[in-house]
Protein backbone atom coordinates (compact mmCIF):
# COMPACT_ATOMS: atom_id res chain seq x y z
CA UNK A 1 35.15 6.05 -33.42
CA UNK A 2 31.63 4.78 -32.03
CA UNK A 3 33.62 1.26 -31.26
CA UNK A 4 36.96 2.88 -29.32
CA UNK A 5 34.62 4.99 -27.16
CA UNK A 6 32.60 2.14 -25.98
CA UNK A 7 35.83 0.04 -25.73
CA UNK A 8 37.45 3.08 -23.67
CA UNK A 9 34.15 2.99 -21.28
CA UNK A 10 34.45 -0.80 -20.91
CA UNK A 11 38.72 -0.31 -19.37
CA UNK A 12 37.60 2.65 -17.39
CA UNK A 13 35.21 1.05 -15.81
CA UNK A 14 37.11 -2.13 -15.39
CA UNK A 15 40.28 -0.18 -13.81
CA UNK A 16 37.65 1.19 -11.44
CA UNK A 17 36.04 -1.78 -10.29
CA UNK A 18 39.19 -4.07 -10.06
CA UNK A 19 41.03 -1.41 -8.18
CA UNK A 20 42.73 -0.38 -10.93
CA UNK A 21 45.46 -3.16 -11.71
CA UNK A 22 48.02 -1.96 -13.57
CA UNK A 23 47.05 1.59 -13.49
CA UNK A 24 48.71 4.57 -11.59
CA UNK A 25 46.44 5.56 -8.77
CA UNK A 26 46.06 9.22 -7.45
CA UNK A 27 46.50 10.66 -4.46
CA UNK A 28 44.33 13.68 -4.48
CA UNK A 29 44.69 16.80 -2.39
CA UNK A 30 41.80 19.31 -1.84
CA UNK A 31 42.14 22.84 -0.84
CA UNK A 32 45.51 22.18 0.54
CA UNK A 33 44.65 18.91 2.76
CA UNK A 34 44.31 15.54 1.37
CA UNK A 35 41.21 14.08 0.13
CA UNK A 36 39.98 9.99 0.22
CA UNK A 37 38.22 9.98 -3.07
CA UNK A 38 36.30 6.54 -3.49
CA UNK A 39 36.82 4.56 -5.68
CA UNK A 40 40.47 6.31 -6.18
CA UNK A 41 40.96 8.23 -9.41
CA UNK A 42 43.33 6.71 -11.92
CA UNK A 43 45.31 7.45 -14.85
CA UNK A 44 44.01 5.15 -17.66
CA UNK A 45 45.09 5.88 -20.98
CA UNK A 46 46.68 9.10 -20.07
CA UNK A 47 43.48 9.91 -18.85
CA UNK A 48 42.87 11.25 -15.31
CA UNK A 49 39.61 9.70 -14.42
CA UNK A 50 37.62 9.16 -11.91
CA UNK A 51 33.96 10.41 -9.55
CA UNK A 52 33.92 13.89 -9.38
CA UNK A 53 31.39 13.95 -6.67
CA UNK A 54 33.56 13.61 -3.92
CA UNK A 55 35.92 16.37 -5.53
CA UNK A 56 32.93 18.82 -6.07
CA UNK A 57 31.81 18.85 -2.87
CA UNK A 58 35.17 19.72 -1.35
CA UNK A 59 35.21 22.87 -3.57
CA UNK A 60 31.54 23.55 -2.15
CA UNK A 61 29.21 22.69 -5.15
CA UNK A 62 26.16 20.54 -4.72
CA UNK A 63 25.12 17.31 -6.78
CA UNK A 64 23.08 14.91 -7.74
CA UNK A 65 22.14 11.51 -9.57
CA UNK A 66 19.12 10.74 -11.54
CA UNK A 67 17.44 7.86 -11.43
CA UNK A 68 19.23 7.09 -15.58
CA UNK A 69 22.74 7.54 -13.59
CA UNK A 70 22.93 10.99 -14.94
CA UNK A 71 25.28 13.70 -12.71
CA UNK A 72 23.83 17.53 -12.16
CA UNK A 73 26.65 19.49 -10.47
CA UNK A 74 25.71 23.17 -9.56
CA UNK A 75 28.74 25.11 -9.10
CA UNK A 76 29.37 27.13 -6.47
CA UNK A 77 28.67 30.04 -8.49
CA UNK A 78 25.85 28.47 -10.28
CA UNK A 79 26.80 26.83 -12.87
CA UNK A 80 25.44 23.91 -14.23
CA UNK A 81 27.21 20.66 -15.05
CA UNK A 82 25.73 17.38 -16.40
CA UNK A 83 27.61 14.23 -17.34
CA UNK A 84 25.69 11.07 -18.57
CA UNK A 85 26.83 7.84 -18.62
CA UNK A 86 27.86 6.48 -22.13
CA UNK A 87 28.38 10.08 -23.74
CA UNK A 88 31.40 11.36 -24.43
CA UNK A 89 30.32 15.05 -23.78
CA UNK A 90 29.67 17.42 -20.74
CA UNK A 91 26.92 20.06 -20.77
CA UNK A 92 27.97 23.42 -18.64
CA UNK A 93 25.11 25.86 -18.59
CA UNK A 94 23.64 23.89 -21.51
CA UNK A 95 26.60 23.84 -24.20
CA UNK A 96 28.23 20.53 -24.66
CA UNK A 97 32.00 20.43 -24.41
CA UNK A 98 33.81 17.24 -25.81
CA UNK A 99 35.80 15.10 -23.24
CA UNK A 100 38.38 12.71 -23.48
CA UNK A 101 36.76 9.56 -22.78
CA UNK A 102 33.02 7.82 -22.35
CA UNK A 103 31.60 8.69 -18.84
CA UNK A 104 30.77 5.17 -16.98
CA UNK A 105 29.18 3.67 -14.20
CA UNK A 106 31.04 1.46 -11.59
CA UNK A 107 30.43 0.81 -8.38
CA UNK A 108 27.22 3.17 -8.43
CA UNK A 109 29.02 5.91 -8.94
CA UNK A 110 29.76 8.31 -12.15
CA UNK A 111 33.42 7.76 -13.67
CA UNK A 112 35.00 10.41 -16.35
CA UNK A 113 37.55 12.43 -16.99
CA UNK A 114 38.56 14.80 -13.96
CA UNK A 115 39.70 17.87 -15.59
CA UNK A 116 36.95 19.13 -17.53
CA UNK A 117 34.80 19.07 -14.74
CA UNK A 118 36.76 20.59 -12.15
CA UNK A 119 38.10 23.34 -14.31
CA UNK A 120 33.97 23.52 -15.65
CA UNK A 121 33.12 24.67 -11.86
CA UNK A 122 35.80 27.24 -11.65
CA UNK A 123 38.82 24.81 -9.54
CA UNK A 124 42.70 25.32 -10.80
CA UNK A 125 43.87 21.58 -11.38
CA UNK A 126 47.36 20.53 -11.43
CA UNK A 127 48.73 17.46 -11.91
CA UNK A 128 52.10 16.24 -10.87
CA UNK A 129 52.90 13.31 -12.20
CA UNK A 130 56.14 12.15 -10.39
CA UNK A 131 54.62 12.41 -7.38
CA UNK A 132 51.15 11.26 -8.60
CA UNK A 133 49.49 14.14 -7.03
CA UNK A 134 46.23 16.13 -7.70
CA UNK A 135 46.02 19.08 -6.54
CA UNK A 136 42.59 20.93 -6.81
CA UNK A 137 42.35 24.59 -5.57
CA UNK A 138 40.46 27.68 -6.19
CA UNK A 139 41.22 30.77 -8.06
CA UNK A 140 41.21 33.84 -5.59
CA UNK A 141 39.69 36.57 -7.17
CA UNK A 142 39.29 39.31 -4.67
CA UNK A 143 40.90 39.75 -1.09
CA UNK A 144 39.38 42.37 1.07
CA UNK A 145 41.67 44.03 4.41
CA UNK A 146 40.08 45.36 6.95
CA UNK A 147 41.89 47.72 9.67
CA UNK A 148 41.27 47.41 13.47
């Protein structure tokens, strides 16, 4: 198990650096408009992966690196993400969820599975894959009207 997790780190962040050779890219849309996500997340493995960072902060969370490559995303309603490079598993307010594949670095930037963490900060992911689209939203959970 120890060996196919280190071996699925190793392609993702291969497929990231190369550009991805051989592996669908993504075109990713945020909110409604499209996003330019760098590097560009992939499907590797039948894995959506890529950064999240540039995602997050679309959807109005904050982030940051440590100096061990670790990601902290706060959530726009406060929740707390971390992802560390080499582990497998993604701590949200301090319980560890198992993901799909090893979290990597490449290109100085945090690489992992997309969908945990964007539906871990509250976003509604869909994926369309003949059209290779990601579409990230929000859930709307109230709507106030006002009269004039």
């Amino acid at each position: 198990m120890q060996q196919r997790l280190h071996f699925t780190a190793a392609v993702l962040c291969a497929a990231l650096v190369l550009g991805g050779t051989g592996h669908a890219a993504v075109q990713v849309r945020v909110l409604g408009r499209p996003a330019a996500i760098t590097p560009v997340p992939q499907i590797v493995g039948g894995v959506l992966v890529g950064a999240p960072e540039s995602i997050v902060g679309c959807l109005g969370c904050r982030f940051l690196t440590d100096e061990g490559g670790a990601l902290t995303i706060i959530s726009a309603t406060g929740r707390r993400l971390v992802i560390r490079p080499g582990s497998d598993r993604l701590a949200v307010d301090g319980r560890e969820q198992v993901m799909s594949a090893q979290a990597t670095v490449a290109g100085g930037k945090l690489i992992c599975p997309l969908r945990p963490v964007l539906e871990a900060v509250g976003a509604v992911v869909h994926w369309n894959g003949a059209t290779g689209l990601l579409d990230v939203g929000t859930r709307i959970t109230a709507i106030e009207v006002y009269a004039d």
